[in-house]
Protein backbone atom coordinates (compact mmCIF):
# COMPACT_ATOMS: atom_id res chain seq x y z
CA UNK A 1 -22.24 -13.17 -17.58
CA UNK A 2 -24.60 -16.32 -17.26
CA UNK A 3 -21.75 -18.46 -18.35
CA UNK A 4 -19.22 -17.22 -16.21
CA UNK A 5 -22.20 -17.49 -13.00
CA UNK A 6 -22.17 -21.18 -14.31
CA UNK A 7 -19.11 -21.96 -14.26
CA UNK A 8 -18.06 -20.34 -10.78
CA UNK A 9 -21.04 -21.95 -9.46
CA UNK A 10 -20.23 -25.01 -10.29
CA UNK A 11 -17.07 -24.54 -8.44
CA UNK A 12 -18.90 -23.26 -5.43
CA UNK A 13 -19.54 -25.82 -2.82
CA UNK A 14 -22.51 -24.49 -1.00
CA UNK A 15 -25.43 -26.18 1.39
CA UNK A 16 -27.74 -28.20 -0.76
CA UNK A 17 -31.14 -25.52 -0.96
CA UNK A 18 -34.58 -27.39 -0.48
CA UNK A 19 -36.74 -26.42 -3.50
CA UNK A 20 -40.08 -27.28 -1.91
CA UNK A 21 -38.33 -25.01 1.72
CA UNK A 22 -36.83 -22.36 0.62
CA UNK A 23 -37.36 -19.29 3.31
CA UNK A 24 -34.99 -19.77 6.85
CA UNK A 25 -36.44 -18.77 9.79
CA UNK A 26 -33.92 -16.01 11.14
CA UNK A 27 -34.01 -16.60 14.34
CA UNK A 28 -34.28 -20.43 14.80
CA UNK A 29 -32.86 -21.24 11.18
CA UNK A 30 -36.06 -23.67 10.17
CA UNK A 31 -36.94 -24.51 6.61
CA UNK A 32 -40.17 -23.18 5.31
CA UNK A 33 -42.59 -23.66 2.29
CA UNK A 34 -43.79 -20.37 1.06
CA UNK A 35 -47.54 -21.25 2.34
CA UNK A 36 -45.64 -21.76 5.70
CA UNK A 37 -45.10 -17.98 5.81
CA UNK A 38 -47.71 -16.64 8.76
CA UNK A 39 -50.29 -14.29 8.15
CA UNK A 40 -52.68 -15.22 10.43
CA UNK A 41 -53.00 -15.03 14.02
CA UNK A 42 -55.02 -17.35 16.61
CA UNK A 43 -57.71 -14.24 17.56
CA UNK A 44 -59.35 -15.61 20.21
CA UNK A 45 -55.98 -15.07 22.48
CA UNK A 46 -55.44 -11.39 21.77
CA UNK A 47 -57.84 -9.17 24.00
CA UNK A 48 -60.71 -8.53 23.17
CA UNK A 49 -60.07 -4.81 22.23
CA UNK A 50 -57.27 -5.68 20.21
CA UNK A 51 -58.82 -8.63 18.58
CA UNK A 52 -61.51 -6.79 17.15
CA UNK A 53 -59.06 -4.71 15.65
CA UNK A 54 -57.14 -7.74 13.63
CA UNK A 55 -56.93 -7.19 10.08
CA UNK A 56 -55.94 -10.37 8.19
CA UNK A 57 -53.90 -9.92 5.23
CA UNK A 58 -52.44 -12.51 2.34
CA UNK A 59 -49.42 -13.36 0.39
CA UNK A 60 -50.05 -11.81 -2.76
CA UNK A 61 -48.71 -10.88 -6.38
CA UNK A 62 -46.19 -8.00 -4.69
CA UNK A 63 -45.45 -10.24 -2.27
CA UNK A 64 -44.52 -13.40 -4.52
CA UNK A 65 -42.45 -11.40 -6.90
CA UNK A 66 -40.03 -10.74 -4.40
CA UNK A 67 -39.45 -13.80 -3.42
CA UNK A 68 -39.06 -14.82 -6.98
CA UNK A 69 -36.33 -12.30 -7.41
CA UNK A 70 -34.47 -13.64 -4.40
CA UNK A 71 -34.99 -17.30 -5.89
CA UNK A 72 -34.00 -16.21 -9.12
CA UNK A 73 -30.08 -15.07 -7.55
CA UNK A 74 -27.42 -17.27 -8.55
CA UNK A 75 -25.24 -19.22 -6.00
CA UNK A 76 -22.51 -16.74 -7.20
CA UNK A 77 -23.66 -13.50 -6.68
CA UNK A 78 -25.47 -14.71 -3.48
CA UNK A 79 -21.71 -16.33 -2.16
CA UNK A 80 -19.76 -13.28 -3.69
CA UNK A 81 -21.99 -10.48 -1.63
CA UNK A 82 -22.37 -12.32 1.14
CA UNK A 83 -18.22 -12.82 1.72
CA UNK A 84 -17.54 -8.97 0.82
CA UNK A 85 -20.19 -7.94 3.63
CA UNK A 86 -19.00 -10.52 6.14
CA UNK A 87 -15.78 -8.95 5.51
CA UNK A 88 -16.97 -5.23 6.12
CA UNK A 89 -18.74 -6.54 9.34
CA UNK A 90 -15.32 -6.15 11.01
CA UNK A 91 -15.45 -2.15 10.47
CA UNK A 92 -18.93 -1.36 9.59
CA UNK A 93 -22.11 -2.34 10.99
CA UNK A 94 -24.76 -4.73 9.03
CA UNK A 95 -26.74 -1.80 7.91
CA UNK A 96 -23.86 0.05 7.10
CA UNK A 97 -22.18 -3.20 5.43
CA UNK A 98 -25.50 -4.03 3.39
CA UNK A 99 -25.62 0.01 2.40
CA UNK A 100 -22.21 -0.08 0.65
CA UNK A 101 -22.77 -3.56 -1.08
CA UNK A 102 -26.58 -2.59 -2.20
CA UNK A 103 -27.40 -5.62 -1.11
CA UNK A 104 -29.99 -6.73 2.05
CA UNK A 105 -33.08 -5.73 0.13
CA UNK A 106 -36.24 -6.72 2.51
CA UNK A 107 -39.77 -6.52 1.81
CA UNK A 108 -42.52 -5.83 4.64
CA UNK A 109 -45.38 -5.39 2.62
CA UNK A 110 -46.61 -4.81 -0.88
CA UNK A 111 -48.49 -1.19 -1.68
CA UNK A 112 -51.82 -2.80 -1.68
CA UNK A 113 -51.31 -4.32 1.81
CA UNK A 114 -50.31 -0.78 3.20
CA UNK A 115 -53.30 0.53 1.33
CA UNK A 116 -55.49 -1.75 3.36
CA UNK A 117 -54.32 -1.04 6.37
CA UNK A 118 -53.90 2.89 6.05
CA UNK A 119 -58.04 2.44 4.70
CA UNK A 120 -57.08 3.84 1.52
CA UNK A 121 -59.37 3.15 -1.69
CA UNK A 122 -56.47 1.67 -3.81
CA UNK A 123 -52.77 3.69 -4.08
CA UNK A 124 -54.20 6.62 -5.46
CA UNK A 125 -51.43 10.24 -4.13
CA UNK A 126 -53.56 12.03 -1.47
CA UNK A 127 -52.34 15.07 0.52
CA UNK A 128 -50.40 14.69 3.44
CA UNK A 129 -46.40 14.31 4.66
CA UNK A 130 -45.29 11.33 5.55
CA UNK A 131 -41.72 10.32 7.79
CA UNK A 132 -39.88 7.23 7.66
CA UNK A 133 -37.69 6.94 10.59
CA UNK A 134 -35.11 4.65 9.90
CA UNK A 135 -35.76 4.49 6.41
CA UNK A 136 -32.59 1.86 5.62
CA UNK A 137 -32.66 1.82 1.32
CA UNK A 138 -35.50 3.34 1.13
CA UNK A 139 -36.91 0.04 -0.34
CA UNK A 140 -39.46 -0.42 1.98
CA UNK A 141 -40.05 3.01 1.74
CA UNK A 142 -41.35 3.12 -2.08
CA UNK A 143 -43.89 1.18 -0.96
CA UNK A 144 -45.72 4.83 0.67
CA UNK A 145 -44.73 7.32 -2.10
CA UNK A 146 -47.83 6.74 -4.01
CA UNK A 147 -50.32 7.83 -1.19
CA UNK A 148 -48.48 10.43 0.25
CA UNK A 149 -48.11 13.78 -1.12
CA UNK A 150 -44.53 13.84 0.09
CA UNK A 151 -42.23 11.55 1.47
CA UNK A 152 -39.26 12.31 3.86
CA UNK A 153 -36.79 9.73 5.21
CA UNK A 154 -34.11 9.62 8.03
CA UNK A 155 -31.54 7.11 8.32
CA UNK A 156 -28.40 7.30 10.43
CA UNK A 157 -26.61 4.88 8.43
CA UNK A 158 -24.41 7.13 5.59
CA UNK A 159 -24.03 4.48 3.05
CA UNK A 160 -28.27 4.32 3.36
CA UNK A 161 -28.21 7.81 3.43
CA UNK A 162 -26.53 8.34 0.02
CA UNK A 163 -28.14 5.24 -1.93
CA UNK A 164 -31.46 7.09 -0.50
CA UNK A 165 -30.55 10.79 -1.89
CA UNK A 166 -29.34 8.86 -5.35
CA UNK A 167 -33.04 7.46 -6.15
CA UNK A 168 -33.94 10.88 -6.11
CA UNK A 169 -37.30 9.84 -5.21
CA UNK A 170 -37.96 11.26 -1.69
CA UNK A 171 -38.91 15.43 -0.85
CA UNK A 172 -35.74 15.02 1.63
CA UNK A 173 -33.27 12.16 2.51
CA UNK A 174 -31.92 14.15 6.15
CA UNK A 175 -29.22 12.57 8.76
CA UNK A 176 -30.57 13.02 12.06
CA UNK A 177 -28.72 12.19 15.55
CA UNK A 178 -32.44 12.68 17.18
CA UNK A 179 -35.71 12.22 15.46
CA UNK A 180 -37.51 15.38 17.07
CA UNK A 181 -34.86 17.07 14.87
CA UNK A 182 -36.52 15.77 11.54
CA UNK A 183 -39.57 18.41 10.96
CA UNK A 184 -36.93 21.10 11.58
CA UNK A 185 -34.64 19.49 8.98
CA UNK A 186 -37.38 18.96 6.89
CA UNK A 187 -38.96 21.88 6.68
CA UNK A 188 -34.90 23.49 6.16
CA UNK A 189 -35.07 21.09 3.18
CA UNK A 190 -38.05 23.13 1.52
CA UNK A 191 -40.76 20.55 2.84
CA UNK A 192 -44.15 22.15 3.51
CA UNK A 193 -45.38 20.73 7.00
CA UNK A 194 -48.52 21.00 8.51
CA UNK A 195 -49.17 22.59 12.10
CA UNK A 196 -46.60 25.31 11.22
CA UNK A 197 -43.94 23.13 10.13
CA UNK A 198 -43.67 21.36 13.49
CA UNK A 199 -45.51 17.89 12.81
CA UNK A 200 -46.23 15.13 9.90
CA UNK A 201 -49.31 13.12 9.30
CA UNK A 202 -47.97 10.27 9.34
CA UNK A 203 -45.14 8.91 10.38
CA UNK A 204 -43.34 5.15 9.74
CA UNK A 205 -41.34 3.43 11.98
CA UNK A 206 -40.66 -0.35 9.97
CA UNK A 207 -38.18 -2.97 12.26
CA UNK A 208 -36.55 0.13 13.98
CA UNK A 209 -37.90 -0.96 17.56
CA UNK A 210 -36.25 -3.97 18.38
CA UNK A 211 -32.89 -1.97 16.84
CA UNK A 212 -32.81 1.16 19.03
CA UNK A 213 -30.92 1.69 22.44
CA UNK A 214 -33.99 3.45 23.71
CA UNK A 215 -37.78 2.58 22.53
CA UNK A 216 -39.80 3.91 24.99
CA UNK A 217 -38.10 7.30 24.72
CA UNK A 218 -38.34 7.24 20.95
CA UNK A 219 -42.18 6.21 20.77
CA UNK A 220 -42.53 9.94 23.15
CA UNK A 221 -40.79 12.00 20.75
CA UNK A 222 -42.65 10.49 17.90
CA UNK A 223 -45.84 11.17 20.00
CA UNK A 224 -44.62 14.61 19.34
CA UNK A 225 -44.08 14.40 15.85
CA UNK A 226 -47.57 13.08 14.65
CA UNK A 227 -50.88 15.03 13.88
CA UNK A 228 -53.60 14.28 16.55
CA UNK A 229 -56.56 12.80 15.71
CA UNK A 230 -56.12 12.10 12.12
CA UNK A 231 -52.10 11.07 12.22
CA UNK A 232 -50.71 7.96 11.72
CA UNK A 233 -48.09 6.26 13.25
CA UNK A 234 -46.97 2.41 11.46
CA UNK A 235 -44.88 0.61 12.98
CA UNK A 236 -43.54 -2.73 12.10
CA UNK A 237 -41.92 -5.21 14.35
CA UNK A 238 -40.60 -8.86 14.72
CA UNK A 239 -41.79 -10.85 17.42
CA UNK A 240 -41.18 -12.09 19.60
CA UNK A 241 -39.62 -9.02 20.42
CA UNK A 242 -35.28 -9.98 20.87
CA UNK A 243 -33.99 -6.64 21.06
CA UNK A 244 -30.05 -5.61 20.19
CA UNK A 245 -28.38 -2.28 19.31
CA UNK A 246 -25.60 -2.21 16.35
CA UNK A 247 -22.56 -0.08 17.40
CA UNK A 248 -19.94 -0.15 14.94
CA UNK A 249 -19.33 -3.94 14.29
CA UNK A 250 -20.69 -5.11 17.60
CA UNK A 251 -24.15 -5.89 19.73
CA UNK A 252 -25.24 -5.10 22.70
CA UNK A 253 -28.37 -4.85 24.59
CA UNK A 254 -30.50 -1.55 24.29
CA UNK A 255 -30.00 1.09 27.53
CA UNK A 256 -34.25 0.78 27.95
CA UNK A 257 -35.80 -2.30 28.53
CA UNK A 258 -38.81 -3.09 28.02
CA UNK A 259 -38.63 -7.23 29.71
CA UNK A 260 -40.61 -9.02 27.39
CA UNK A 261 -40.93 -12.69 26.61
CA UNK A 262 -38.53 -13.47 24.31
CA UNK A 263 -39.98 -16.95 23.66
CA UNK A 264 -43.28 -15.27 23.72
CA UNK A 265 -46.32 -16.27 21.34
CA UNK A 266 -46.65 -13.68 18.83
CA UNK A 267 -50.31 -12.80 20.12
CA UNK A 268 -49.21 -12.74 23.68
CA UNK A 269 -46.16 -10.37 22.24
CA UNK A 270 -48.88 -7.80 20.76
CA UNK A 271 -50.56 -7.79 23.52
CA UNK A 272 -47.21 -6.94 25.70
CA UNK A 273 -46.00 -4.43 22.94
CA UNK A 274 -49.37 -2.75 23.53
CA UNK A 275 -49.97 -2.44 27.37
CA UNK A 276 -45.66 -1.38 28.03
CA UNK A 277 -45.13 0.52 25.46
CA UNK A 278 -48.05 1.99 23.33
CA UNK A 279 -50.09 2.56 26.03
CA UNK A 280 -47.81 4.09 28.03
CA UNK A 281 -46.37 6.48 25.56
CA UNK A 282 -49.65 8.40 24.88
CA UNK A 283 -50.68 5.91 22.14
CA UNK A 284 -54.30 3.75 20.33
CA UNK A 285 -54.08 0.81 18.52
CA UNK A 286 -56.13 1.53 15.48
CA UNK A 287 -55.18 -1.84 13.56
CA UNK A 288 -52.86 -4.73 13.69
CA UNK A 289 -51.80 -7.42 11.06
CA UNK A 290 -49.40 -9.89 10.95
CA UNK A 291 -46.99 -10.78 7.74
CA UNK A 292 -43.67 -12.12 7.00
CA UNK A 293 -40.49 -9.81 6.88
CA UNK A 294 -38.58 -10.90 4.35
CA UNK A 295 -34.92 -10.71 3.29
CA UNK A 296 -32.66 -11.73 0.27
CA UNK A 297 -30.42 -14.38 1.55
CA UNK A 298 -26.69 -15.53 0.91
CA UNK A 299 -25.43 -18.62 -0.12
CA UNK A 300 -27.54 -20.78 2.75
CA UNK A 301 -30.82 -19.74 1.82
CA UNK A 302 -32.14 -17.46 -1.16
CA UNK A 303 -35.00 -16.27 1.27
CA UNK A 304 -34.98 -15.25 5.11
CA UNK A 305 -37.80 -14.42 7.17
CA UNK A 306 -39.07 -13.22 10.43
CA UNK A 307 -42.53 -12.97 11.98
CA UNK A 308 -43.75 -9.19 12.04
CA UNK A 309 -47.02 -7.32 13.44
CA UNK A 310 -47.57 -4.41 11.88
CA UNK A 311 -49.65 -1.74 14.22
CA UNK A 312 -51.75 1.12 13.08
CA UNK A 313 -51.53 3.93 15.73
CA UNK A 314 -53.30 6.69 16.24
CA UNK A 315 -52.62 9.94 18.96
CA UNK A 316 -55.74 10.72 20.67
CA UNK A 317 -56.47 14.66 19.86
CA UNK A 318 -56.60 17.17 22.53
CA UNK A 319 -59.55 18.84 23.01
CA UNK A 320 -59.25 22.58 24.34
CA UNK A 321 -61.48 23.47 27.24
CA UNK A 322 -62.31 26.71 25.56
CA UNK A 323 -63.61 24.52 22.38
C-alpha cells in the first residue's frame, strides 16, 4: 500500500506544505508553527471575576500525538478523502459528509487537560452520568469515558450516529430532535439517572454553539438538564464567535442572535460569551482555558486549527425556604 501511496503521490500535484508551518488557521488560512498554537490568554483584559478564574493549560504528549498522526497522512489519502467529501457536500452536510467518509477527526483536548479542568486527581472512573450533546464521532467524546461512570451521547447527524453505536463504547448513542428529550431517551435506553431519571451531572456541549440555529434557547434547556450545585456543564467554543447553521448542503445564519464581535479579541469574546449568554441563561463560570481545536486536514494542510475557550459552568442550587 506504501508503494502504491508513492507512486499516486507523486502524480499528485498539490500546494507545497511548510515543514517548519504546518497548522492553517481556519478562518483566516495563516501558517503556523506548532508553538504558535495559543494557550494562553493576556489576563489582565478579562474581568476581574473571570480572570481569577483562568486556568492555563499546555500542549502536551496527547496533544502532540495527534498532530503527528495528521502529519503522518499521505498526500494520497489526504487528496482522495478530501475529493469524495467535497463531492457529498452537494447532498449531505459537512458533518454528515465527514460521518460517512470517517474522516474529520478533531481533537479539543487530551484526558489529562479535561482532568484538570473538571479538578479531578488524574482519570481515575468516578460515579456520575455524563451527556455529550452533539457528540459528532464520538472522538472527542473518549476523552470523558474514563471519569464518568457512564457516558451518553446525542448527535443528530445519522452517519455520526451509527459510527457512534459501532464503537460500542457509550451506555447510549440516542437521536434526539430536542435535547430536553435526552434523559427521557436515556433513561428508555436502561441508563440509571440521578434526580429520578430527569437530570445528568454533567453535561458536554464541545463546538456545538457557534453551530446551532438557537443558543440561547439551548443553554435554558440544558439549565434544565444539569444537577445543581455539584453539575457540570463544559462547553467548548471558537472565538471569536462566527456563527452558521448547516442545513442539508447549505449555510445560513442561526434564527437567535446573540451580536457579537466577530473580529473580537478572544478575551473580549469570553467576556461577551459570559455577560449575553451564560449569565443570562441561569449560569457561573467556574473555570475557563483556552487551547487549540484541531482538525485533520486535506491536501492543503495536514493540520487545521481554530482558537477555542473552554468554560467550566456550574448551576447555582436552589435552596428551599423550608430548608
Amino acid at each position: 500500500m506504501s508503494i502504491l501511496q508513492n507512486l499516486l503521490d507523486s502524480f499528485i500535484v498539490a500546494p507545497k506544505i511548510s515543514e517548519e508551518k504546518p497548522v492553517v488557521c481556519s478562518h483566516c488560512g495563516a501558517r503556523m508553527t506548532l508553538n504558535d498554537l495559543a494557550y494562553g490568554a493576556k489576563v489582565s483584559r478579562l474581568p476581574p471575576e473571570l480572570a481569577e478564574r483562568f486556568i492555563q493549560l499546555d500542549r502536551d504528549e496527547e496533544t502532540n500525538t495527534f498532530l503527528n498522526s495528521c502529519l503522518r497522512r499521505s498526500k494520497t489519502s489526504r487528496y482522495i478523502s478530501a475529493k469524495l467529501a467535497q463531492l457529498l457536500r452537494v447532498v449531505l452536510s459537512r458533518t454528515s459528509a465527514n460521518g460517512v467518509l470517517g474522516r474529520g477527526s478533531m481533537f479539543v483536548m487530551s484526558s489529562a487537560q479535561l482532568s484538570k479542568l473538571l479538578g479531578k486527581d488524574g482519570v481515575q472512573a468516578t460515579e456520575g452520568v455524563l451527556l455529550d450533546v452533539g457528540a459528532g464521532d464520538g472522538k472527542v467524546t473518549e476523552k470523558f469515558l474514563p471519569m464518568f461512570s457512564d457516558v451518553v451521547t446525542t448527535e443528530r447527524s445519522m452517519p455520526m450516529v451509527r459510527r457512534m453505536k459501532q464503537s460500542g463504547n457509550y451506555a447510549a448513542v440516542v437521536y434526539a430532535e430536542d435535547v430536553s428529550e435526552c434523559a427521557r431517551l436515556a433513561t428508555e435506553a436502561g441508563v440509571e439517572l440521578p434526580s429520578g431519571g430527569t437530570r445528568f451531572d454533567a453535561v458536554a456541549l464541545l463546538n456545538v454553539l457557534d453551530r446551532c440555529d438557537k443558543p440561547l434557547s439551548l443553554m435554558r434547556q440544558l439549565h434544565g438538564l444539569v444537577e445543581g450545585g455539584s453539575g457540570r456543564v463544559i462547553i467548548a467554543v471558537v472565538l471569536p464567535f462566527r456563527p452558521f447553521v448547516e442545513h442539508g448542503a447549505e449555510r445560513r445564519s442561526p434564527i437567535e442572535r446573540l451580536n457579537m464581535d466577530p473580529n473580537a479579541s478572544w478575551e473580549q469574546s469570553v467576556k461577551d460569551l459570559t455577560d449575553k449568554l451564560f449569565l443570562p441563561t441561569g449560569f457561573q463560570v467556574e473555570s475557563i482555558s483556552r487551547v487549540p481545536y484541531l482538525a485533520e486536514g486535506d491536501l492543503y494542510s495536514p493540520v487545521y486549527g481554530l482558537d477555542d475557550a473552554i468554560f467550566v459552568l456550574s448551576v447555582p442550587k436552589v435552596i428551599s425556604e423550608d430548608a
